[in-house]
Protein backbone atom coordinates (compact mmCIF):
# COMPACT_ATOMS: atom_id res chain seq x y z
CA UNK A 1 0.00 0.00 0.00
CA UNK A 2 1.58 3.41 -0.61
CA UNK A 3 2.54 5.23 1.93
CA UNK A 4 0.60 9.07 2.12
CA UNK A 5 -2.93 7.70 1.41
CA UNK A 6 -5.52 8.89 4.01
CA UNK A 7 -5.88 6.46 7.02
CA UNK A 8 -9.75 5.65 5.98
CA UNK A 9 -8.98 4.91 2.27
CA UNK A 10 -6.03 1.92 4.16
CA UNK A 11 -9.05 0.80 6.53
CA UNK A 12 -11.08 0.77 3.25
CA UNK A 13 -8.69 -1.12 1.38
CA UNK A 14 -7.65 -3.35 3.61
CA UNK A 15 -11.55 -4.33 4.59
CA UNK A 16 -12.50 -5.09 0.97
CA UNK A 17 -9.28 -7.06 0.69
CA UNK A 18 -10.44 -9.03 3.84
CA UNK A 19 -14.08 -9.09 2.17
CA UNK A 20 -12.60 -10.71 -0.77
CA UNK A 21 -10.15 -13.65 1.00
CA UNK A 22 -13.59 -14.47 3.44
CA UNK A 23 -16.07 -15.02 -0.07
CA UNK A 24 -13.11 -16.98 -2.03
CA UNK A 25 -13.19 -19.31 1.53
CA UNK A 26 -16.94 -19.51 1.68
CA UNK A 27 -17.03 -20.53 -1.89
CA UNK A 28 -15.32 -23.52 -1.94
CA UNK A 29 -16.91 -27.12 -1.37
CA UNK A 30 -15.40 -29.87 0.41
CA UNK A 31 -13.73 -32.00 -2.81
CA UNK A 32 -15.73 -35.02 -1.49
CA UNK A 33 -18.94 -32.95 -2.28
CA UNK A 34 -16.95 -31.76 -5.91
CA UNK A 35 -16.34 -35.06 -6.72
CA UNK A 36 -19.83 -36.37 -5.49
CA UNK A 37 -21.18 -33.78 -8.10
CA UNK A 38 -19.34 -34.55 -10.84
CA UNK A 39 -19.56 -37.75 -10.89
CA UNK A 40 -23.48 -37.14 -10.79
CA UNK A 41 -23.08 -35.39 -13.55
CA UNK A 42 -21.61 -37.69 -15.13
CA UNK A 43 -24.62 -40.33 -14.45
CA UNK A 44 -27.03 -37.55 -15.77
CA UNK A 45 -25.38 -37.29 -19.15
CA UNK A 46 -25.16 -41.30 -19.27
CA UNK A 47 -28.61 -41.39 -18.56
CA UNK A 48 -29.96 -38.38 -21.35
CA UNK A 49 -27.60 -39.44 -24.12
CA UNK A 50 -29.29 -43.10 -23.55
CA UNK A 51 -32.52 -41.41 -24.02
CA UNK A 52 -31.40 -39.65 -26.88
CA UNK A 53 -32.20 -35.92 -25.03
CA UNK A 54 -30.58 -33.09 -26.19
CA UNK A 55 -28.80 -30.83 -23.22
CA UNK A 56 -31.06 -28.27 -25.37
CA UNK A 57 -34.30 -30.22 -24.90
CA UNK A 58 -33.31 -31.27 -21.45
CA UNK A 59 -32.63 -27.55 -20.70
CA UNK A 60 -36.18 -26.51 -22.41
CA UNK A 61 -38.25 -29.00 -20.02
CA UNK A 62 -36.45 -27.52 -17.55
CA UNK A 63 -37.18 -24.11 -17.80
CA UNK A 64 -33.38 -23.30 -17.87
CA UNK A 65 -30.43 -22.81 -20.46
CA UNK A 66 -28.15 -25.44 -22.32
CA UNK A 67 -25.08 -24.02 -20.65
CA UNK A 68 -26.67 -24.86 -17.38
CA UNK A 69 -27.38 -27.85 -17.82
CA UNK A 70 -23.99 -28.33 -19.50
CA UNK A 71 -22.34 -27.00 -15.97
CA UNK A 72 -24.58 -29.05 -13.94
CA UNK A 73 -23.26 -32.39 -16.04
CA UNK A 74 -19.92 -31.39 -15.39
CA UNK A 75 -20.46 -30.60 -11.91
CA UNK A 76 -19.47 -26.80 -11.81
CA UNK A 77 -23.63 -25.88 -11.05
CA UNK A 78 -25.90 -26.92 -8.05
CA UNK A 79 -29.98 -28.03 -9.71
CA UNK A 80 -32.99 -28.30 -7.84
CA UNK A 81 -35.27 -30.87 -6.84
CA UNK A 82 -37.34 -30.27 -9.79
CA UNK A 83 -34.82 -30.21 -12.26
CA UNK A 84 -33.83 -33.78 -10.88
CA UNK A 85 -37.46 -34.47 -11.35
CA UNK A 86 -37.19 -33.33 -14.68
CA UNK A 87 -34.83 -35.05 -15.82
CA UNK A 88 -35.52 -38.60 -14.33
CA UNK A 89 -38.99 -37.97 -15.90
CA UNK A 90 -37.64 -36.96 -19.60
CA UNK A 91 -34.40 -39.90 -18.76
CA UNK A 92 -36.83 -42.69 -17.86
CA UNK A 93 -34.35 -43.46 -15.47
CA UNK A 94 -37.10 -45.01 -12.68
CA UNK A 95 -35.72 -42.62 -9.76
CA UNK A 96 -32.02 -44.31 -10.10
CA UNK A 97 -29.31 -41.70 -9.79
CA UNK A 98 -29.23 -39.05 -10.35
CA UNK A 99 -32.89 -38.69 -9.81
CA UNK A 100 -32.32 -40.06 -6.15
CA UNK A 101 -29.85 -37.69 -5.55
CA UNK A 102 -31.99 -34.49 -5.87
């Protein structure tokens, strides 16, 4: 920090730089729980490409976008309940994961 800046623009400074360390920490998952989603991903696009879905139709039934659908098979999204639902319904999959896993 260089020195002659007003003492309240350091405190400032030095609270938003504190601010930023604590959000980067609160932001990251356990890698058990990283993995854990990932690999459901994976399941998810075993069980659509099996059904011959789209990430595009999947997406549409789902009232969201390809791209987040696309994150949530590669485990970089969280999805709801009803997405789950969604896609075990659209899947076929008979409530085995990742259905079960909502």
């Amino acid at each position: 920090m260089p020195h002659g800046l007003p003492p309240a623009v350091t405190l400032a400074v030095d609270a938003a730089a504190a601010t930023v360390r604590s959000v980067d920490e609160m932001a990251r998952e356990p890698a058990d729980i990283a993995e854990l989603r990932r690999a459901i991903g994976e399941r998810l696009v075993t069980f659509r490409k099996a059904a011959d879905i789209t990430q595009g139709q999947l997406a549409a039934a789902a009232y969201l976008d390809r791209t987040t659908v696309s994150h949530v098979e590669k485990g970089r999204a969280r999805a709801d309940e009803a997405f789950w639902q969604t896609a075990d319904r659209l899947t076929e999959a008979g409530g085995q994961p990742p259905g079960q896993w909502s």
